[in-house]
C-alpha atoms as a PDB file:
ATOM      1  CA  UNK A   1     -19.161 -27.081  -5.227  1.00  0.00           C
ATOM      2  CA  UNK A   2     -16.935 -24.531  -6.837  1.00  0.00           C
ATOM      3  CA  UNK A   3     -19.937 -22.812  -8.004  1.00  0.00           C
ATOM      4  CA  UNK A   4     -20.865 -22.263  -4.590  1.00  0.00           C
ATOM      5  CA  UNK A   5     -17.599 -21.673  -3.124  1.00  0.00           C
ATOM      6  CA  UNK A   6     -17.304 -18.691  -5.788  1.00  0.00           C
ATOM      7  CA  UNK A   7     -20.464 -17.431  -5.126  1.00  0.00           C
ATOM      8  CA  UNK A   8     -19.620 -16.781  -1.366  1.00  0.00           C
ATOM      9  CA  UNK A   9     -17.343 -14.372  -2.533  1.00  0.00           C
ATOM     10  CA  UNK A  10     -19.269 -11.665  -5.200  1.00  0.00           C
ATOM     11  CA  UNK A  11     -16.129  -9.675  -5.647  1.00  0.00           C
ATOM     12  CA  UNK A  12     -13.835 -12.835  -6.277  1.00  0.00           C
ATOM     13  CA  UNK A  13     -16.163 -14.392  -8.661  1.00  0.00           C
ATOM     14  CA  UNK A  14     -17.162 -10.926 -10.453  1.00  0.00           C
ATOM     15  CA  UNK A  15     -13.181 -10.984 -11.133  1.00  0.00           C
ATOM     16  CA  UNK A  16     -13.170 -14.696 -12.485  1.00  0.00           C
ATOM     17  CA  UNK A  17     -15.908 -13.837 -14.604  1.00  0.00           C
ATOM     18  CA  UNK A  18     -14.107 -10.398 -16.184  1.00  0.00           C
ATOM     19  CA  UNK A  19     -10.667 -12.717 -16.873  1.00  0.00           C
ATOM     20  CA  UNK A  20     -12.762 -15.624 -18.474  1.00  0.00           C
ATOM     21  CA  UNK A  21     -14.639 -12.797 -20.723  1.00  0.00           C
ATOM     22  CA  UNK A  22     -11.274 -11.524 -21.642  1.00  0.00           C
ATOM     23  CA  UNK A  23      -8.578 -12.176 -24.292  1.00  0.00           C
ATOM     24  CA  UNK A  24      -6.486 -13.841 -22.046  1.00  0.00           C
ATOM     25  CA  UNK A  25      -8.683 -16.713 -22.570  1.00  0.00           C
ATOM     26  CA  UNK A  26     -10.450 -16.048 -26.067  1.00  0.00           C
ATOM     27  CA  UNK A  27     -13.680 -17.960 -25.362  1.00  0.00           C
ATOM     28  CA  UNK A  28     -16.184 -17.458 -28.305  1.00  0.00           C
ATOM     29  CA  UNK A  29     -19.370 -17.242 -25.733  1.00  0.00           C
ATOM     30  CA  UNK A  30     -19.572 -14.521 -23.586  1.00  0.00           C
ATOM     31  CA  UNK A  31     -20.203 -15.774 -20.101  1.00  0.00           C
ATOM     32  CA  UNK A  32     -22.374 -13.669 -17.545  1.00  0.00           C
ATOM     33  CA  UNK A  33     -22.196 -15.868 -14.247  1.00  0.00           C
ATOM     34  CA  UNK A  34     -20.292 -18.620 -12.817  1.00  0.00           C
ATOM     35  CA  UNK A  35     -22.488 -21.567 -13.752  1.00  0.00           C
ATOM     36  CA  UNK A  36     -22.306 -20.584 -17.311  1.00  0.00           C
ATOM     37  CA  UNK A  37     -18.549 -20.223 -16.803  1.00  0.00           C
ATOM     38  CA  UNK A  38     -17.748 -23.353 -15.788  1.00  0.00           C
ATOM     39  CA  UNK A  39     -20.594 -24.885 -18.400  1.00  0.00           C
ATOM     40  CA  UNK A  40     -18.993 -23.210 -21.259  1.00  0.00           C
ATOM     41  CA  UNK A  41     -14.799 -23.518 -20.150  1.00  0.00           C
ATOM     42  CA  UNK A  42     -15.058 -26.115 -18.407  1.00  0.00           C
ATOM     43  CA  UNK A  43     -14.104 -26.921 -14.926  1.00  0.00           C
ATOM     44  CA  UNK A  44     -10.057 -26.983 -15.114  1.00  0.00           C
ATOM     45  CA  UNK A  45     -10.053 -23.376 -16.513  1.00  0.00           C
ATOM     46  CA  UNK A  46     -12.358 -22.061 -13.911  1.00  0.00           C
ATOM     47  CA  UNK A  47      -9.861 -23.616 -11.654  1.00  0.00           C
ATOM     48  CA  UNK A  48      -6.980 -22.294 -13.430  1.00  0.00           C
ATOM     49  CA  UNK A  49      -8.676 -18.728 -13.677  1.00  0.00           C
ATOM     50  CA  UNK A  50      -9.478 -18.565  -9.672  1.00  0.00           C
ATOM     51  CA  UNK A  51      -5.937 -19.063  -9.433  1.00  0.00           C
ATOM     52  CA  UNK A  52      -5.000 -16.242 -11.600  1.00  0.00           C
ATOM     53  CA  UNK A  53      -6.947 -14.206  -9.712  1.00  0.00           C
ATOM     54  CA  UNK A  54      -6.305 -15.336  -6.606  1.00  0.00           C
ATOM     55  CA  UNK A  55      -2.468 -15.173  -6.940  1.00  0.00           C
ATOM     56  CA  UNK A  56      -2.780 -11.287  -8.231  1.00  0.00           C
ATOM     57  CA  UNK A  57      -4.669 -10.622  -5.614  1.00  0.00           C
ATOM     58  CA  UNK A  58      -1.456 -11.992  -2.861  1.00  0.00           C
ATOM     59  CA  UNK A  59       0.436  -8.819  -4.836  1.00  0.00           C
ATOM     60  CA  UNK A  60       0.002  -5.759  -2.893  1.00  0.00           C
ATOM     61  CA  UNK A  61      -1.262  -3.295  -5.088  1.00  0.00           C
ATOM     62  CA  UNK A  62       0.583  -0.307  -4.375  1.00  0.00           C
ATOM     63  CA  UNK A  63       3.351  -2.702  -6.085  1.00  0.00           C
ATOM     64  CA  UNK A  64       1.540  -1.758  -9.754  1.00  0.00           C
ATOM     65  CA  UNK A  65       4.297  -0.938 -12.347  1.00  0.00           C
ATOM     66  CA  UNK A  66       7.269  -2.095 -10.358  1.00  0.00           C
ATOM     67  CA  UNK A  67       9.682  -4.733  -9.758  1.00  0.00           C
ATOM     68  CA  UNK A  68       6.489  -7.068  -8.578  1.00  0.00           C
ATOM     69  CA  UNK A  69       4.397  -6.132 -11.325  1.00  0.00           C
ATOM     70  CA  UNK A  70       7.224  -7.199 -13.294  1.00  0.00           C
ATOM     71  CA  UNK A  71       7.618 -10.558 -11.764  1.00  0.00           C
ATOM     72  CA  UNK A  72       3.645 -11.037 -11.949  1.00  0.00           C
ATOM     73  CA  UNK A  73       4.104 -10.447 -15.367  1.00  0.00           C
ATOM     74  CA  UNK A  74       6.826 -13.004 -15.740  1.00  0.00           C
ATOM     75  CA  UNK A  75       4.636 -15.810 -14.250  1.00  0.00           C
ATOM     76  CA  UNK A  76       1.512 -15.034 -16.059  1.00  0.00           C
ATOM     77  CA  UNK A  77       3.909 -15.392 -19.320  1.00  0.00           C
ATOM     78  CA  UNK A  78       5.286 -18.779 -18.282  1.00  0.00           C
ATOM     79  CA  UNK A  79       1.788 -19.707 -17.792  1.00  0.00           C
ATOM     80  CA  UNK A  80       0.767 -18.784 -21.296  1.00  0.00           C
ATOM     81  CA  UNK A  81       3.458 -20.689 -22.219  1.00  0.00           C
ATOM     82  CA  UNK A  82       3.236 -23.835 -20.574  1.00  0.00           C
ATOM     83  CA  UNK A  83      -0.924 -23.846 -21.567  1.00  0.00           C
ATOM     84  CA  UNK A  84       0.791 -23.028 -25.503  1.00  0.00           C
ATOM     85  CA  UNK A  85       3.507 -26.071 -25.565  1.00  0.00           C
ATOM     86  CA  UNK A  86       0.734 -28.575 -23.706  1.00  0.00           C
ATOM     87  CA  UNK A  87      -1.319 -28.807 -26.511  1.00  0.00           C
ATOM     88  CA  UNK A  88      -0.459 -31.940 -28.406  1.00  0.00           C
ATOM     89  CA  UNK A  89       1.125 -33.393 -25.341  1.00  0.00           C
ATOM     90  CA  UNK A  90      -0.350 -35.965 -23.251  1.00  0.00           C
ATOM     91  CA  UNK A  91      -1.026 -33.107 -20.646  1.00  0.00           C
ATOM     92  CA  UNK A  92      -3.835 -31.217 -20.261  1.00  0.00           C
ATOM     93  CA  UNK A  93      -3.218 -27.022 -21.199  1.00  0.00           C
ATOM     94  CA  UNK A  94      -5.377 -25.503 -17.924  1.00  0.00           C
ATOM     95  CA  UNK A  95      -2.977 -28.078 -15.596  1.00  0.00           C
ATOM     96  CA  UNK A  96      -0.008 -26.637 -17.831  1.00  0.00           C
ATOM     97  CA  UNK A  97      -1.080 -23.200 -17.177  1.00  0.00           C
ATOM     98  CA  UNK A  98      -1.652 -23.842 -13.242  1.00  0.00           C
ATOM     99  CA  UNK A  99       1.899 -25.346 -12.890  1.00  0.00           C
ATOM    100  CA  UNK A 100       3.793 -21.993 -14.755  1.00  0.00           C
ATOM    101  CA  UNK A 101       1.391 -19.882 -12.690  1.00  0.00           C
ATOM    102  CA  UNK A 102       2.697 -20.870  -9.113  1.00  0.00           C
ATOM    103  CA  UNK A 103       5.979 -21.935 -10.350  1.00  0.00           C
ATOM    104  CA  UNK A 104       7.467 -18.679  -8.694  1.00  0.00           C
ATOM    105  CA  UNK A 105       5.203 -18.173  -5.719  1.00  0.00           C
ATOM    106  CA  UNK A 106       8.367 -18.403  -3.568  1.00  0.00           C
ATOM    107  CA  UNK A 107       9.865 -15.759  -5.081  1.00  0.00           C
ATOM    108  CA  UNK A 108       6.866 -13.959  -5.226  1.00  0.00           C
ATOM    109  CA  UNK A 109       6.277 -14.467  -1.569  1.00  0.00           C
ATOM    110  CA  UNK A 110      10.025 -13.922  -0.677  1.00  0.00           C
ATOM    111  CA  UNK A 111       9.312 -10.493  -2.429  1.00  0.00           C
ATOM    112  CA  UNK A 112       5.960  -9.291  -0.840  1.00  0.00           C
ATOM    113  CA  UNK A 113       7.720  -9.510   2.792  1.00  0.00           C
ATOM    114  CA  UNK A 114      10.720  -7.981   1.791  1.00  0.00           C
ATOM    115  CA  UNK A 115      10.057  -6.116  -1.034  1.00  0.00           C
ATOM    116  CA  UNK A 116      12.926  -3.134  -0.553  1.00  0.00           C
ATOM    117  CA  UNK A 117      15.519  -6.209   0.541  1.00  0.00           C
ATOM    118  CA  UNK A 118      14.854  -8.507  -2.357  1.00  0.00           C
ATOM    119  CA  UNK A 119      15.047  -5.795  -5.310  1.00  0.00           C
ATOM    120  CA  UNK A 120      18.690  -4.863  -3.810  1.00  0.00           C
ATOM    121  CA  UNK A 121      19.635  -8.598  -3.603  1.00  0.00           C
ATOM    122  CA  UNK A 122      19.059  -9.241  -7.136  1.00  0.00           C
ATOM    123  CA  UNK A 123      20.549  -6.041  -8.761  1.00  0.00           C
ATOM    124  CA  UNK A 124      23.921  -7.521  -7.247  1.00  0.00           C
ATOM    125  CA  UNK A 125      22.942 -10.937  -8.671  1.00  0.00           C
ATOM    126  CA  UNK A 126      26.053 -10.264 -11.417  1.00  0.00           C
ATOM    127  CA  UNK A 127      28.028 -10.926  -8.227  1.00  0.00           C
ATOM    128  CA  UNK A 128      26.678 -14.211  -7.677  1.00  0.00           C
ATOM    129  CA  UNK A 129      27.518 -15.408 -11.340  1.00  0.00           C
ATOM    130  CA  UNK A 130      24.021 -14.749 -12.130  1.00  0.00           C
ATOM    131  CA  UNK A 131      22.792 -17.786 -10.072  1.00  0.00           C
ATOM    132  CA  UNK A 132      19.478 -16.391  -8.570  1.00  0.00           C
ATOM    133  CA  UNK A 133      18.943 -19.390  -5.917  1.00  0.00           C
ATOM    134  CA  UNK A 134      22.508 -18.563  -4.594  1.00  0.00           C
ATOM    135  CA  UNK A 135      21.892 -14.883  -3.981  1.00  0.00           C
ATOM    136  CA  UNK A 136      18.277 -16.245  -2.174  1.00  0.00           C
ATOM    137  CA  UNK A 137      20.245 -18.457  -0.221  1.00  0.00           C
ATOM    138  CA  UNK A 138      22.613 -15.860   0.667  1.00  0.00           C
ATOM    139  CA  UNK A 139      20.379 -12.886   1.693  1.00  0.00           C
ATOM    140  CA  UNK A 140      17.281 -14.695   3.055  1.00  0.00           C
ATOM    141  CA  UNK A 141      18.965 -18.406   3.989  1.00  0.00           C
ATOM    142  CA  UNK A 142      16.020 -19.929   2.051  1.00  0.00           C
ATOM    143  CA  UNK A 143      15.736 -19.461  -1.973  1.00  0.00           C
ATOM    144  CA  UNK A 144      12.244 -19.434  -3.886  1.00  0.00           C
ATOM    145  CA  UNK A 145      12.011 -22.917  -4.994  1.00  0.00           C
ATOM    146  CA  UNK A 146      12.195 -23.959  -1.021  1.00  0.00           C
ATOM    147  CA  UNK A 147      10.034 -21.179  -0.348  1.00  0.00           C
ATOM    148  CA  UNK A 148       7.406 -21.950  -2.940  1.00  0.00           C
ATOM    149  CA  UNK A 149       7.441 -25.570  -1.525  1.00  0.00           C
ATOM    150  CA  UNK A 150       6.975 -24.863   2.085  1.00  0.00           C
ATOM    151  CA  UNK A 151       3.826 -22.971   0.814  1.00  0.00           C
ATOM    152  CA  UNK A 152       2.401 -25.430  -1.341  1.00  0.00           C
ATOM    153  CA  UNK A 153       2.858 -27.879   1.611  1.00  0.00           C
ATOM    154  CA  UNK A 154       1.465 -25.174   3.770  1.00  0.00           C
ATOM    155  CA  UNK A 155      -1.799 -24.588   1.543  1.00  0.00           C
ATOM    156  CA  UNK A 156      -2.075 -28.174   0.410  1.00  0.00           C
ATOM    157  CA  UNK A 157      -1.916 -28.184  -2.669  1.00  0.00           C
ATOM    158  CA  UNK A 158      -1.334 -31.328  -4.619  1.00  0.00           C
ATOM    159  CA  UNK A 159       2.508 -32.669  -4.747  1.00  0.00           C
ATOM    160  CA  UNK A 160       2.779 -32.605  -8.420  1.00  0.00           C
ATOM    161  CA  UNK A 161       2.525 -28.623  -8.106  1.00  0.00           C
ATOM    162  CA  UNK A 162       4.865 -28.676  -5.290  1.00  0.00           C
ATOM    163  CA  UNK A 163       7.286 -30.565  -7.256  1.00  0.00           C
ATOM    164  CA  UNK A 164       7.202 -27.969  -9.808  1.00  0.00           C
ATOM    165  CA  UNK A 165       8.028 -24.811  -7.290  1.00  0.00           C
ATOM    166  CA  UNK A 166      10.320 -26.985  -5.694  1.00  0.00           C
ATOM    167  CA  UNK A 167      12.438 -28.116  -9.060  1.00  0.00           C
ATOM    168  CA  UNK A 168      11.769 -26.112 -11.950  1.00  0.00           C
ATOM    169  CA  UNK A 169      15.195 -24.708 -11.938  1.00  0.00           C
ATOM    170  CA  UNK A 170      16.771 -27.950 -12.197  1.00  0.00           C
ATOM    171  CA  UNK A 171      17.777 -29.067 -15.926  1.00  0.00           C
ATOM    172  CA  UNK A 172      15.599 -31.797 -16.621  1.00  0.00           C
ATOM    173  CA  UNK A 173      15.836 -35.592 -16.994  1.00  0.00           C
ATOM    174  CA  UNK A 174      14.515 -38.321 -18.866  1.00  0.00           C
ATOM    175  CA  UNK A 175      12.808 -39.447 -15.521  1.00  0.00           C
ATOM    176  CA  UNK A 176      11.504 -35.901 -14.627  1.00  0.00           C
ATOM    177  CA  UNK A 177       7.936 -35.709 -14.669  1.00  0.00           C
ATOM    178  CA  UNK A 178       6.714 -33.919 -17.908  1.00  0.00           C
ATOM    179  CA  UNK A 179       4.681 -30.948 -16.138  1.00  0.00           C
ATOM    180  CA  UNK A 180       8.463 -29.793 -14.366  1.00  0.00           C
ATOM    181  CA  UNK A 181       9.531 -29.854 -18.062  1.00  0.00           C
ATOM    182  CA  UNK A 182       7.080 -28.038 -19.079  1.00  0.00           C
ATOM    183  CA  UNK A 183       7.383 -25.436 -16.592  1.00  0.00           C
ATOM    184  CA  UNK A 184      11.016 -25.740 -17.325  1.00  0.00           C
ATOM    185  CA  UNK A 185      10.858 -25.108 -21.009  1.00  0.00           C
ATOM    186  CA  UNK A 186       8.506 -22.413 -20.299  1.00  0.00           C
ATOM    187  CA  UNK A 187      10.653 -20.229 -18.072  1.00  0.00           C
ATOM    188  CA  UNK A 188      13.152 -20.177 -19.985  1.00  0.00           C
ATOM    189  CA  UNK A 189      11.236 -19.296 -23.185  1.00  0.00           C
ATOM    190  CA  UNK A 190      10.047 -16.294 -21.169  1.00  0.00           C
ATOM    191  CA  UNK A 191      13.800 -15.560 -20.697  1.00  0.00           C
ATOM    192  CA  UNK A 192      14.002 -15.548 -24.617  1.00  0.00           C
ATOM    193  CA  UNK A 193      11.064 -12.867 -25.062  1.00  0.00           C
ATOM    194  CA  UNK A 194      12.965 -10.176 -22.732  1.00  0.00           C
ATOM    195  CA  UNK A 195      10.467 -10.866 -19.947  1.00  0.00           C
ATOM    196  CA  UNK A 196      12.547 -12.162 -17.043  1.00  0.00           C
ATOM    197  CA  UNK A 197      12.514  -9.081 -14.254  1.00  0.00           C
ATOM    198  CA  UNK A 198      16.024  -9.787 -13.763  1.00  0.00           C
ATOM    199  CA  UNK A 199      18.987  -8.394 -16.118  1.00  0.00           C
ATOM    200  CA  UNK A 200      19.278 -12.057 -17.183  1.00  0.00           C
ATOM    201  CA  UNK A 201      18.530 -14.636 -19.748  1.00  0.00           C
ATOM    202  CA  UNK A 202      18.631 -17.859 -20.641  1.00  0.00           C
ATOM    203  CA  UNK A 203      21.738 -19.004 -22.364  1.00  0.00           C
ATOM    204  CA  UNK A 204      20.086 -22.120 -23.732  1.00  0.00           C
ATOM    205  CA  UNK A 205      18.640 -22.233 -27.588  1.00  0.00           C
ATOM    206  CA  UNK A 206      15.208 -23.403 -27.955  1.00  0.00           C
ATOM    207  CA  UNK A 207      16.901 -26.565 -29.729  1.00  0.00           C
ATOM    208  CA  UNK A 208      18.333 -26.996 -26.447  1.00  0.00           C
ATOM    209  CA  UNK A 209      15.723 -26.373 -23.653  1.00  0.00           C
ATOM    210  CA  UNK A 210      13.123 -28.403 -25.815  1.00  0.00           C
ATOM    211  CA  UNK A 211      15.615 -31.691 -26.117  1.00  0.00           C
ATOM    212  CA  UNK A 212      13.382 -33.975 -24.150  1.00  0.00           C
ATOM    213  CA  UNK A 213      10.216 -32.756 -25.094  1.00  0.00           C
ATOM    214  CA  UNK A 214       8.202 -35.419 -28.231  1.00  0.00           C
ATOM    215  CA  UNK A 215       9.756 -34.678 -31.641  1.00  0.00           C
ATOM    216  CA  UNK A 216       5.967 -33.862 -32.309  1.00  0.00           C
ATOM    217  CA  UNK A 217       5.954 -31.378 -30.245  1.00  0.00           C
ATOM    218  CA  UNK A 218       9.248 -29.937 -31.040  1.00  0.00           C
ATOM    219  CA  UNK A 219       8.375 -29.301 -34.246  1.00  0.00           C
ATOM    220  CA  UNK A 220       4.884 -27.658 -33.262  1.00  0.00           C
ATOM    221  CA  UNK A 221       7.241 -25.151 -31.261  1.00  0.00           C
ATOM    222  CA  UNK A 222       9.424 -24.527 -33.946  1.00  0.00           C
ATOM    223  CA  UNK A 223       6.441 -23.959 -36.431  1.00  0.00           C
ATOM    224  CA  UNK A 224       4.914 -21.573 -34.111  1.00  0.00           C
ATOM    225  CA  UNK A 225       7.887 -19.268 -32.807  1.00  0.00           C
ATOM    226  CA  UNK A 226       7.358 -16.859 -35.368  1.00  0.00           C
ATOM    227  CA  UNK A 227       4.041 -15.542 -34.055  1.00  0.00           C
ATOM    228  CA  UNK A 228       4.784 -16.768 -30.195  1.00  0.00           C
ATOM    229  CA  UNK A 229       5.920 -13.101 -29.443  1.00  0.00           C
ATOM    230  CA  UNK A 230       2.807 -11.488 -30.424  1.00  0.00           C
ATOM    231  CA  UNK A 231       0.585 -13.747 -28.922  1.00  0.00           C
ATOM    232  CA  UNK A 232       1.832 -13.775 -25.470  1.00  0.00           C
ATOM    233  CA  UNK A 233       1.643  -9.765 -25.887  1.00  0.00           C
ATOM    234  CA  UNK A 234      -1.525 -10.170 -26.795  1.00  0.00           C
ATOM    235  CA  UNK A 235      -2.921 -12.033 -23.733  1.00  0.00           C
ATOM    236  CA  UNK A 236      -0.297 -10.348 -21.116  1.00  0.00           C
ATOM    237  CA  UNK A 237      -2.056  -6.833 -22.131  1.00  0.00           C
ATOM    238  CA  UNK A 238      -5.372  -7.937 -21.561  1.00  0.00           C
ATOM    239  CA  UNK A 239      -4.620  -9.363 -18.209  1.00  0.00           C
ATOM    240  CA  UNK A 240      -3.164  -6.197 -17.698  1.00  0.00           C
ATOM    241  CA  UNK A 241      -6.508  -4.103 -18.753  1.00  0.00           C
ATOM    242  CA  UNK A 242      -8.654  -6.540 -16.671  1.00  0.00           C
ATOM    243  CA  UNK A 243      -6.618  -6.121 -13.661  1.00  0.00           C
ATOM    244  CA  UNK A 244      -6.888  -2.120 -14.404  1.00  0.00           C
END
């Protein structure tokens, strides 16, 4: 069925098919169609790659290199990231990557209709103590995580992905699901590497923001820090080239 569903749309799938030969997702095979694609990566990624390309594609692209390329940028990161910290969790990586994909779509969507108007909101955010969904609220009485809810409700999309637009800001709990952790954790790593748009940053540590993950996978993430950098360079730039 998704074969078919990609296949109605030559451009569309021709896209899926340059990200899944890219380094963004480092498959050994090169793939040449969709069958093959979702043969050789496996259903969940061609899901999670439609949605890459689908949610570039709700940019307008006369946005390239500014304040919405930066914020594309920012949620393609936290998606690395929550696919990077899945692995040994009882989660699986392409749902991880989904989640930190869409996490922002509110803010992304609050941005495409009022591009000019959002971009002056936030450079004042210092005046809202730095609290982002504040100066939302403020300016455009509805702030991204209600925003990015009303649209997953809107498109349908399942509630655990709703849950994560709609609460990924909120410090979690031992009770909150693990894929709004995740996303949570991921975020704020993202803050860590310089990549927020804003002029902010997390003030957690990584000791901090990774509290309630498995001590497993704690130490996995402090074992792999050193080289995190790099690799989320690495795959941001060749998103970059295959959206060029």
């Amino acid at each position: 069925q998704v074969q078919q569903i990609l296949r109605t749309d030559a451009a569309f799938s021709a896209e899926v098919l340059r990200f899944a030969n890219s380094a963004l997702i480092g498959s050994r095979t090169e793939v040449h169609g969709v069958a093959q694609a979702v043969e050789f990566l496996g259903l969940d990624q061609v899901k999670a790659l439609s949605m890459t390309v689908a949610l570039r594609d709700f940019l307008p692209t006369s946005s390239a290199g500014g304040f919405m390329q930066q914020c594309w940028q920012y949620n393609l990161a936290t998606a690395i990231l929550a696919e990077w910290l899945a692995h040994g969790l009882p989660l699986p990586a392409d749902a991880c990557y989904t989640a930190g994909l869409v996490h922002d779509i509110g803010r992304l969507a609050i941005l495409r209709a009022y591009p000019a108007e959002y971009e002056r909101a936030v450079a004042f955010i210092q005046d809202y103590e730095f609290d982002l969904l504040r100066c939302e609220k403020d300016v455009f009485d509805i702030d991204h995580c209600e925003a990015g809810a009303w649209l997953m409700d809107h498109w349908d999309f399942p509630a655990g992905l709703r849950d994560v637009a709609a609460l990924h800001h909120l410090e979690p709990k031992p009770e909150t699901p693990l894929l709004i952790t995740i996303v949570h954790v991921a975020w704020q790593m993202a803050d860590m590497l310089g990549l927020s748009p804003l002029a902010t940053r997390s003030a957690a540590t990584i000791e901090e923001i990774t509290t309630l993950l498995p001590e497993s996978a704690r130490q996995r993430i402090f074992s792999g820090l050193d080289g995190l950098p790099a690799l989320v360079a690495q795959k941001l730039a060749a998103a970059e080239l295959v959206s060029g």
